[in-house]
Protein backbone atom coordinates (compact mmCIF):
# COMPACT_ATOMS: atom_id res chain seq x y z
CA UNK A 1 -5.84 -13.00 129.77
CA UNK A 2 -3.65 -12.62 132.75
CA UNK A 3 0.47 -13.65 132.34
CA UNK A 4 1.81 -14.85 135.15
CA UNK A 5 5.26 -14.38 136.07
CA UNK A 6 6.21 -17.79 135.38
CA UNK A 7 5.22 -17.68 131.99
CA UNK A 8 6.65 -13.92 131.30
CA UNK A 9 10.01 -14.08 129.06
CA UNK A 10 12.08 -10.85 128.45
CA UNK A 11 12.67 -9.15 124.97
CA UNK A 12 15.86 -9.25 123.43
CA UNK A 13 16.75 -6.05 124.32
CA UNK A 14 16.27 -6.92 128.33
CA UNK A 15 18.34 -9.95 127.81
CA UNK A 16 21.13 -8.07 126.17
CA UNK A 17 21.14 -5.21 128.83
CA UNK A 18 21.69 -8.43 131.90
CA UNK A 19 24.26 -9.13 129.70
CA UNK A 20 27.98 -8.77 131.62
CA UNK A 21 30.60 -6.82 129.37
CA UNK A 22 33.65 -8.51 129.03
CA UNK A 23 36.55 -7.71 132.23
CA UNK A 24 38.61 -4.70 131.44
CA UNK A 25 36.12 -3.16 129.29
CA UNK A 26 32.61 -0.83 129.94
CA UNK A 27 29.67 -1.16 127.07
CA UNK A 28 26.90 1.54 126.79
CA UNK A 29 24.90 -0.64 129.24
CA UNK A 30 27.57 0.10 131.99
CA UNK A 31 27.12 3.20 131.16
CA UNK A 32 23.61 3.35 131.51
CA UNK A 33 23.72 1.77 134.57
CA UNK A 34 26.10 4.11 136.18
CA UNK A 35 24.18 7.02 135.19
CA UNK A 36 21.35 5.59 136.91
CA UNK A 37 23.17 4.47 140.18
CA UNK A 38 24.21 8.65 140.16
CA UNK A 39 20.73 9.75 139.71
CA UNK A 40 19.49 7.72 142.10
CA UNK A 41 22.07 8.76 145.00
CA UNK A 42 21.25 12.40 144.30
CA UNK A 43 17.27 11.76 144.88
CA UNK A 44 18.41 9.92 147.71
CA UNK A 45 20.84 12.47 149.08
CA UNK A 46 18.58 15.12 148.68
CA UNK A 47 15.80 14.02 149.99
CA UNK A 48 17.92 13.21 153.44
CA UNK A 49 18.10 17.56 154.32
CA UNK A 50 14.54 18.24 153.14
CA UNK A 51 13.02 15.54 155.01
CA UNK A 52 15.24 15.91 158.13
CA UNK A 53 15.15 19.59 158.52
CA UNK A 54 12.35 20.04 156.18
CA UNK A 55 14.15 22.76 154.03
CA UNK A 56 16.09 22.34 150.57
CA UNK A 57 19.62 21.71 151.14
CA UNK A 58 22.17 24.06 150.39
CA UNK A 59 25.14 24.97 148.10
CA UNK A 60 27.48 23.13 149.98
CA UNK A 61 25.28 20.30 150.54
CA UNK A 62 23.87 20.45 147.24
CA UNK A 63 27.81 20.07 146.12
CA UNK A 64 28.73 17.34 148.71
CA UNK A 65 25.98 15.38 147.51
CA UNK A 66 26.84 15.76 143.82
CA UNK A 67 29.85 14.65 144.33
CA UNK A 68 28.98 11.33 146.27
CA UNK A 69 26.60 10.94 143.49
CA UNK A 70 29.22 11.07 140.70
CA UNK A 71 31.40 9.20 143.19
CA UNK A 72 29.00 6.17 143.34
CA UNK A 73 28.54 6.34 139.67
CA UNK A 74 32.57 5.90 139.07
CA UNK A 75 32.32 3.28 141.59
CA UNK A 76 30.04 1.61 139.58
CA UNK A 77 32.00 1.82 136.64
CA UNK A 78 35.50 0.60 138.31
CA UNK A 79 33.63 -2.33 139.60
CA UNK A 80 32.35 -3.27 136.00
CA UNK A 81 35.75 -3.05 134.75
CA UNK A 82 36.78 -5.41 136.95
CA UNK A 83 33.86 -8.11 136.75
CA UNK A 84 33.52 -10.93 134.01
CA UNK A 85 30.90 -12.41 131.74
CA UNK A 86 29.32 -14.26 135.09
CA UNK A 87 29.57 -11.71 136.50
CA UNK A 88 32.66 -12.91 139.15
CA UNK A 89 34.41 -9.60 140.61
CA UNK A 90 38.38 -9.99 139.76
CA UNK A 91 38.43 -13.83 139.66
């Protein structure tokens, strides 16, 4: 029996994870999410040299692009701090 998407509800634990933390304060969520926003820039920003030049990148791009990728993970995290339980960015 097929379930269509209009009849799909989340679990509990997917509703709690859409859940906004409250401004001026990170939950483990945040966390989570942040630590997937940095692992995601690194695929990314590797896969930019090796599919450009079509050879792995090296130690200093292998470092630049570590440190966007933590960059965009603090990001992340500074913008949580600053958004509310609808999710409204410093308002």
């Amino acid at each position: 029996m097929a379930l269509s998407l209009m009849q799909w509800k989340p679990s509990e634990k997917l509703s709690a994870m859409a859940k906004h933390s409250k401004r001026g304060s990170i939950n483990c969520y945040d966390v989570a999410k942040a630590f997937i926003v940095t692992i995601g820039t690194s695929v990314i920003g590797s896969l930019i040299p090796i599919v450009s030049t079509g050879h792995f990148p090296e130690k200093q791009q292998i470092a630049l692009i570590l440190g966007t990728a933590v960059g965009a993970g603090l990001t992340y995290l500074l913008k949580q701090l600053g958004t509310d339980e609808q999710g409204q960015i410093f308002k």
